[in-house]
Protein backbone atom coordinates (compact mmCIF):
# COMPACT_ATOMS: atom_id res chain seq x y z
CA UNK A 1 -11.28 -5.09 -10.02
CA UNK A 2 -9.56 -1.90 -9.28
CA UNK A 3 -6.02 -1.98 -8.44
CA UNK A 4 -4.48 0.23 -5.13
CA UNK A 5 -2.78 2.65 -7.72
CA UNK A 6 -6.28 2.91 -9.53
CA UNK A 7 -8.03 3.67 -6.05
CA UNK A 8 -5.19 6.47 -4.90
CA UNK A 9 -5.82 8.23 -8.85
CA UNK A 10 -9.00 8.13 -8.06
CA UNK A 11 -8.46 9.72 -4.56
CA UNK A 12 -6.53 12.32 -5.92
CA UNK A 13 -8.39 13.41 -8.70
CA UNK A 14 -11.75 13.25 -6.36
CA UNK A 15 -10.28 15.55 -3.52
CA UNK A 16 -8.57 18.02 -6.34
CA UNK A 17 -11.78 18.18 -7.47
CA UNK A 18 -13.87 18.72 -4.25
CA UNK A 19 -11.16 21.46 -3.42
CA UNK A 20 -11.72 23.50 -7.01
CA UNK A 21 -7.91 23.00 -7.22
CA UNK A 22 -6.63 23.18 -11.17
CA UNK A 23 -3.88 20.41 -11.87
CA UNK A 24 -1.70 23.75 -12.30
CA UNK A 25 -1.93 25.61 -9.43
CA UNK A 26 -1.58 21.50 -7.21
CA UNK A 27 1.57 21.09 -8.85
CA UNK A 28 2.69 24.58 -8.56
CA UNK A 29 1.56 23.77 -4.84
CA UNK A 30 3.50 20.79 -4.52
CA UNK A 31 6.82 22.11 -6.95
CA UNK A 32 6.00 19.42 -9.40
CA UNK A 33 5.34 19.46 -12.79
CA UNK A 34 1.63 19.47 -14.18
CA UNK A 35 2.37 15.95 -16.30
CA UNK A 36 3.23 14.74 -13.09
CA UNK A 37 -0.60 15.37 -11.61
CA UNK A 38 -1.69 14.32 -14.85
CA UNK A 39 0.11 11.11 -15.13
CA UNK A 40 -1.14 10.24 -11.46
CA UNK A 41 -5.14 11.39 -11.68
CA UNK A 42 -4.85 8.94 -14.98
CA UNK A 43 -2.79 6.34 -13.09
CA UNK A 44 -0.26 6.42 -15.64
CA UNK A 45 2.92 6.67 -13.39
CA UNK A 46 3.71 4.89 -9.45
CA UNK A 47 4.24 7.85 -7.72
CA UNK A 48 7.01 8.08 -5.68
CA UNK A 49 6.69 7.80 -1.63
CA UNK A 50 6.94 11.21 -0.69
CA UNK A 51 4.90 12.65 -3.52
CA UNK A 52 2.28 10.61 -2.30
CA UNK A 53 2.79 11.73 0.86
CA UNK A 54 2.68 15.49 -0.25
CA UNK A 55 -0.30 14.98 -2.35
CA UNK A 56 -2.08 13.40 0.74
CA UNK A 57 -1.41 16.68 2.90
CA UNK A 58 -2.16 18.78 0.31
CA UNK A 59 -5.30 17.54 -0.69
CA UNK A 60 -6.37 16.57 3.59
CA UNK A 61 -6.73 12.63 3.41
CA UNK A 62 -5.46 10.38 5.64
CA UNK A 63 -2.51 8.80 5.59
CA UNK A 64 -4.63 5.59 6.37
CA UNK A 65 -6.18 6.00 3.18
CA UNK A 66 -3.06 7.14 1.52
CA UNK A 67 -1.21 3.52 2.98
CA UNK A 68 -4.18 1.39 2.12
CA UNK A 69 -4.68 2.45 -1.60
CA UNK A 70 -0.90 2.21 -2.41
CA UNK A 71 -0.36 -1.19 -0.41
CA UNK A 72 -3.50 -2.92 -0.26
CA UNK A 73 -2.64 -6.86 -1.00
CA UNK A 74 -5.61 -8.97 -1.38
CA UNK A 75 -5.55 -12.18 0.74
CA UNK A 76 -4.68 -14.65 -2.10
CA UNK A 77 -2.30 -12.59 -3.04
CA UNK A 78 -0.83 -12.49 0.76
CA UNK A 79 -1.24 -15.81 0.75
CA UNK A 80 0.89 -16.28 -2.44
CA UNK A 81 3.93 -14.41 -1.14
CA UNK A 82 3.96 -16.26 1.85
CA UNK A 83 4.21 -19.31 -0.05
């Protein structure tokens, strides 16, 4: 089962993809550094809040599907916290 991080790598790398965008020129885009892309399209690294945020404008997907690949909680696990 694929975890939210592995479904927002995925997202990224996809629409990088679609857009003909090198991992270069998005991070030169976004003033990060290219192991930073990397690290994300491989899901190697949580990224941070905002450069989710920036990747998600960059790269024209919602926010909705921004929010629900990073915080997706399945229901037992819901269920679990509230415990």
């Amino acid at each position: 089962m694929a975890t939210p991080l592995d479904r927002f790598s995925k997202i990224v790398r996809l629409k990088r993809a679609e857009r003909e965008i090198s991992q270069r020129n998005l991070a030169y885009k976004l003033d990060m550094s290219i192991r930073t892309i990397i690290n994300i399209e491989k899901n190697r690294s949580n990224p941070k809040l905002e450069t989710a945020f920036l990747l998600a404008q960059e790269l024209d997907f919602s926010l909705d599907e921004l929010v629900l690949s990073l915080i997706h909680i399945s229901e037992p696990t819901r269920q679990e916290a509230i415990s």
